[in-house]
Protein backbone atom coordinates (compact mmCIF):
# COMPACT_ATOMS: atom_id res chain seq x y z
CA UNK A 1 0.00 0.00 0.00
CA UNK A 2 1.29 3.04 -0.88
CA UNK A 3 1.48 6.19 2.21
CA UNK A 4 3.16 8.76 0.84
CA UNK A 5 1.35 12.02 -0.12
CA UNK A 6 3.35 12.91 -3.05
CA UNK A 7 2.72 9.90 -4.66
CA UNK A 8 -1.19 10.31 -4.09
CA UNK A 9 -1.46 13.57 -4.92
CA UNK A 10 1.13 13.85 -7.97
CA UNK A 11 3.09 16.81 -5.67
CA UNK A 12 6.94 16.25 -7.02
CA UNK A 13 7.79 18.65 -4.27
CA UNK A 14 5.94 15.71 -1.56
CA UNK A 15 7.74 13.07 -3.71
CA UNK A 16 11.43 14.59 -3.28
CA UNK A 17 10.65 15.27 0.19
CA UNK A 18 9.93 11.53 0.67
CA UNK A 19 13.17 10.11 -1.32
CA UNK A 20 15.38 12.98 0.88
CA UNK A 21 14.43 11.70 4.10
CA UNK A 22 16.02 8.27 3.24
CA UNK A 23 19.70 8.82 4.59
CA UNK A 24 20.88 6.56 2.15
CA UNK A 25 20.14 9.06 -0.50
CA UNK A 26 22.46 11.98 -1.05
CA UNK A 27 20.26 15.10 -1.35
CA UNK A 28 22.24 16.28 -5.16
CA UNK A 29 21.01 12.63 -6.06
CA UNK A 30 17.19 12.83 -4.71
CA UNK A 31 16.03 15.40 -7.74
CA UNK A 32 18.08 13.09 -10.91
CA UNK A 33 16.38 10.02 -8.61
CA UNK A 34 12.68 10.93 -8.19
CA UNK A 35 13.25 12.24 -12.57
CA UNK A 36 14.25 9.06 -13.56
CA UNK A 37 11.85 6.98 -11.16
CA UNK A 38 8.74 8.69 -12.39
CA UNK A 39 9.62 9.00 -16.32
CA UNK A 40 10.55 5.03 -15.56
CA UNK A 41 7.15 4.51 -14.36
CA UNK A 42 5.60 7.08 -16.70
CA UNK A 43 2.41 4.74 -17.78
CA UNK A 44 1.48 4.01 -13.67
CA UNK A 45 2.13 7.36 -12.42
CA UNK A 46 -0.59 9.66 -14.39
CA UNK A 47 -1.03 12.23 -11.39
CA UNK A 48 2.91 13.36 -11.97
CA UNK A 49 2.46 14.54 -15.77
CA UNK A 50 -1.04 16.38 -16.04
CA UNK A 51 -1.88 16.49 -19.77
CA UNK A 52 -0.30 13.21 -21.26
């Protein structure tokens, strides 16, 4: 089940604030991360990119 707002809602901003509070991710790697995670999972993740 998913609990995180930004995935929910479609809120990057939420979304980067989720990957950043993992310490295992470096905060000049959370932006290039969460990019490449969502275009990845373009076709699940509709909320993220309003308009097609």
């Amino acid at each position: 089940m998913v609990d995180d707002p930004g995935a929910l809602s479609g809120d990057r901003s939420l979304a980067l604030e989720a990957i950043t509070a993992n310490p295992l991710v470096p905060a000049g790697v959370a932006g290039p991360l969460l990019d490449a995670m969502l275009e990845a999972n373009r076709a699940l993740l509709p909320r993220f990119f309003p308009g097609g």
